[in-house]
Protein backbone atom coordinates (compact mmCIF):
# COMPACT_ATOMS: atom_id res chain seq x y z
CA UNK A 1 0.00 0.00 0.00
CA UNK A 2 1.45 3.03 -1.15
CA UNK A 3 1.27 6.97 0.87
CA UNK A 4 -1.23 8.20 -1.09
CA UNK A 5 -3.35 5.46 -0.36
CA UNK A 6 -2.84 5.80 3.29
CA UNK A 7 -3.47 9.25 3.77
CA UNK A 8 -6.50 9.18 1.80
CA UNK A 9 -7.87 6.68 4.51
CA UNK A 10 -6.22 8.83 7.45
CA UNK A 11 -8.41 11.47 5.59
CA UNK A 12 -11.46 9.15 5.68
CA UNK A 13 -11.23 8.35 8.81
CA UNK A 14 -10.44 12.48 10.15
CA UNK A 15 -13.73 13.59 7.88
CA UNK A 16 -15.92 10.98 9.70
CA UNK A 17 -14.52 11.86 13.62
CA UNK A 18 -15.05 15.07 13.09
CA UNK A 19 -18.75 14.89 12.05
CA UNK A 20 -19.58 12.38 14.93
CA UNK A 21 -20.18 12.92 18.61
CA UNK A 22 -16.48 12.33 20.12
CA UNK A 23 -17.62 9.52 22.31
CA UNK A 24 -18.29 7.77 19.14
CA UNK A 25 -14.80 8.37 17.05
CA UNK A 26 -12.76 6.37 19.02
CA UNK A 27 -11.71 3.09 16.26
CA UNK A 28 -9.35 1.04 15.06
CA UNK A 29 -9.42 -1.30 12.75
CA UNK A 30 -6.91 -3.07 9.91
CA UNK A 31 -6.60 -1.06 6.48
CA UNK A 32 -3.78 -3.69 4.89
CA UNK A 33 -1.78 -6.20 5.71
CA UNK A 34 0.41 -4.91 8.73
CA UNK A 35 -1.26 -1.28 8.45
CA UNK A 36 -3.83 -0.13 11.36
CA UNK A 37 -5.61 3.37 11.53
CA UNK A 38 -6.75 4.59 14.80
CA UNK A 39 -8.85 7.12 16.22
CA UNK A 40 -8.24 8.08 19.56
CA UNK A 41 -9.69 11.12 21.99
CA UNK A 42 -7.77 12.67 24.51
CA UNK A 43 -8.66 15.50 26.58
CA UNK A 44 -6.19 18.56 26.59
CA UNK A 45 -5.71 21.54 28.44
CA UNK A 46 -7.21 23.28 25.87
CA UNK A 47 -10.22 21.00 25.64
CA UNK A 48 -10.86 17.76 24.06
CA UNK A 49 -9.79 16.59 20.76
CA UNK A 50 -9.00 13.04 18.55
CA UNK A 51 -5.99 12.13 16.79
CA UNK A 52 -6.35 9.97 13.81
CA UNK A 53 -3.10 7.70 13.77
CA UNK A 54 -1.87 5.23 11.21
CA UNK A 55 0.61 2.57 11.97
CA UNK A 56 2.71 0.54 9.01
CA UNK A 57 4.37 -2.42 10.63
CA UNK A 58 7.67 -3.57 8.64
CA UNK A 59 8.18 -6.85 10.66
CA UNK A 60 11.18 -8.26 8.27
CA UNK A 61 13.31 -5.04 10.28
CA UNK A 62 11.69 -4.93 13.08
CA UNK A 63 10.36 -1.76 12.15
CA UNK A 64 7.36 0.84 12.77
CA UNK A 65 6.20 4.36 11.51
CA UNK A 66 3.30 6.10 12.28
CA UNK A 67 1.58 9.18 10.52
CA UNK A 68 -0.47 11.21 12.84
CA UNK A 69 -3.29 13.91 12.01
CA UNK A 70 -4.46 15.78 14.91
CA UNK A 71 -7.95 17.90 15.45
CA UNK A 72 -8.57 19.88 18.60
CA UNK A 73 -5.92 21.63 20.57
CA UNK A 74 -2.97 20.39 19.61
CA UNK A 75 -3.18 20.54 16.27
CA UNK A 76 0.32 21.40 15.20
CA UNK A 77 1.38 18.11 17.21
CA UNK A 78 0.95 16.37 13.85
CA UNK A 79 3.21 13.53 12.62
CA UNK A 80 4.46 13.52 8.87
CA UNK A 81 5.56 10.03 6.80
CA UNK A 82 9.34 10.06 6.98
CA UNK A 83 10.33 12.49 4.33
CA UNK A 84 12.17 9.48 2.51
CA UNK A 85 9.50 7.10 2.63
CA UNK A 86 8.40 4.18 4.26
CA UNK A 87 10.34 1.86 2.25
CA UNK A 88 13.87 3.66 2.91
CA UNK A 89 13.34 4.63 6.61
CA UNK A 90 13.07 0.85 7.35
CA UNK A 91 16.19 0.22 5.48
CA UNK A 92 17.92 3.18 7.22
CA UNK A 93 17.02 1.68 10.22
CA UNK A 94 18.10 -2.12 9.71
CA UNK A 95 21.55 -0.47 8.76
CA UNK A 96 21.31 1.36 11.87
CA UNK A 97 20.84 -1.93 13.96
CA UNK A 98 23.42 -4.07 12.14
CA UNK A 99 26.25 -0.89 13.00
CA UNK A 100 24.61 -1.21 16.84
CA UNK A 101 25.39 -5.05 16.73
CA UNK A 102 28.66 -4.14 15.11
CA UNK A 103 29.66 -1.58 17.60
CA UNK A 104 28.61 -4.32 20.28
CA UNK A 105 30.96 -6.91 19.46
CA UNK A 106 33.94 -4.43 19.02
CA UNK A 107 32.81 -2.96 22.28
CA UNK A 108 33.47 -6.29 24.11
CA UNK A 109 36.86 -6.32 22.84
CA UNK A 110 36.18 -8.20 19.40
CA UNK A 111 37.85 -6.20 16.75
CA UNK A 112 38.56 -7.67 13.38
CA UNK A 113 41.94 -8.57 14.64
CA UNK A 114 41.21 -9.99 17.12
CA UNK A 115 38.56 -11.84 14.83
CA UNK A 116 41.13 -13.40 12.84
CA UNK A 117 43.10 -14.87 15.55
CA UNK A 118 40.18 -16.17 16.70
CA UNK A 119 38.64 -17.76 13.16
CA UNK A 120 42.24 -19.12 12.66
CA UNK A 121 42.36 -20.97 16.25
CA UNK A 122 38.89 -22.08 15.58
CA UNK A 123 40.12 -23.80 11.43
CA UNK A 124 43.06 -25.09 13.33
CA UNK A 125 40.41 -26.77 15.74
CA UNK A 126 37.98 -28.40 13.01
CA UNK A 127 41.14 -29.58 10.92
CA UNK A 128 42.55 -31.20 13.92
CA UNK A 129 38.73 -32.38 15.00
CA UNK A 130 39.33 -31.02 18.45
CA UNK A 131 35.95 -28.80 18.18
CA UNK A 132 35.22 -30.35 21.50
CA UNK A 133 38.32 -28.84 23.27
CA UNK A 134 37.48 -25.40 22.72
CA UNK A 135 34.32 -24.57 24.22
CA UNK A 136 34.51 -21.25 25.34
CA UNK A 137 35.59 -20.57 21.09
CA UNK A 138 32.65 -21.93 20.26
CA UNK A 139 30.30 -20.14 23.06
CA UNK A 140 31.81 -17.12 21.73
CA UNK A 141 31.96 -17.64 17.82
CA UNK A 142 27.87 -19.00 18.65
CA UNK A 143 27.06 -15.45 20.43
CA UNK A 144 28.64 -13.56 17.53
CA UNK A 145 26.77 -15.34 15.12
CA UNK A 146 23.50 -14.54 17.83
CA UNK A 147 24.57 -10.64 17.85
CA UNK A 148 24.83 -10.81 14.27
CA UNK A 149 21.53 -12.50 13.63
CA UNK A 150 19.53 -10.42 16.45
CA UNK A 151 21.01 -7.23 14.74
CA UNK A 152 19.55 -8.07 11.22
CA UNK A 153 16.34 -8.72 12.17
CA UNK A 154 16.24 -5.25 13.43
CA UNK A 155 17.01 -5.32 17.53
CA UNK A 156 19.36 -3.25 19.21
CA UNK A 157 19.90 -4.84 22.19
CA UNK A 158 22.82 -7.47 22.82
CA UNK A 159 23.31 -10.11 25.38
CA UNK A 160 27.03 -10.04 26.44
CA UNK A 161 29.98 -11.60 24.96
CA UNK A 162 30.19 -15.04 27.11
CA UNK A 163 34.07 -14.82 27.76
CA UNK A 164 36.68 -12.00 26.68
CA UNK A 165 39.32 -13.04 24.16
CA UNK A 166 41.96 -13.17 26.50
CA UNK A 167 40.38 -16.05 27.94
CA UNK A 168 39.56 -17.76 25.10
CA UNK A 169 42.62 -17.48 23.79
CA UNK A 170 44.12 -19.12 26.79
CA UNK A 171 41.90 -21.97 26.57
């Protein structure tokens, strides 16, 4: 579903609160497939009034934007579509999560030196079939893999590396 199609249903759904009593404009209800518009009232200190909001899910990223249209007192509390579109702010954003995962495992000490040595004592441990001797390597290469994962599908919160590479690299 494209803008214009939205925000002729936002402006649906403003043109028919504002002709009905305000007890009645409260609503929600699906327009698309992960799209919901909703009326809601609220009661300012300027008097009462109804925003009309619409919500477009993008659950591949993790993602959510909502357009807002406002009648009463606060009014110029409205909320625009991101100026570069739906489409782009939800790829702006998964790029923003995979640099937050990114920035996580460097924080913990994991740069891509440090990477290296690690994927080289990990091949050394598969050629030699001695996977089962490093278990803290494989604890850690499995939470990278987890950070890396979480971080695509658009979360920004990290558990914590498992061991630091000075003790892995001991082991």
């Amino acid at each position: 579903m494209n803008m214009t199609t939205l925000d002729q249903a936002i402006e649906a759904a403003y043109a028919s609160a504002v002709g009905q009593n305000p007890v009645l404009a409260v609503a929600e209800h699906t327009v698309a497939e992960n799209v919901t518009l909703e009326t809601r009232l609220y009661t300012g200190v300027g008097g009462p009034g109804f925003y009309v909001i619409c919500t477009v899910a993008v659950p591949e990223v993790n993602f959510t934007v909502q357009r807002v249209k406002n009648h009463g007192p606060h009014v110029g509390c409205e909320v625009a579509w991101p100026a570069e579109g739906i489409e782009a702010a939800a790829q702006a954003h998964m790029g923003r999560c995979i640099a937050a995962g990114e920035a996580h495992v460097r924080a913990a000490g994991f740069t891509a030196d440090r990477k290296v040595i690690l994927l080289n004592k990990l091949l050394k441990a598969k050629d030699a079939d001695a996977l089962a001797s490093v278990p803290k390597l494989l604890a850690l290469y499995g939470w990278m893999e987890a950070t890396q994962a979480a971080a695509v599908a658009g979360e920004t919160s990290f558990a914590a590396a498992p061991y630091s590479f000075e003790e892995v690299v001991a082991e």
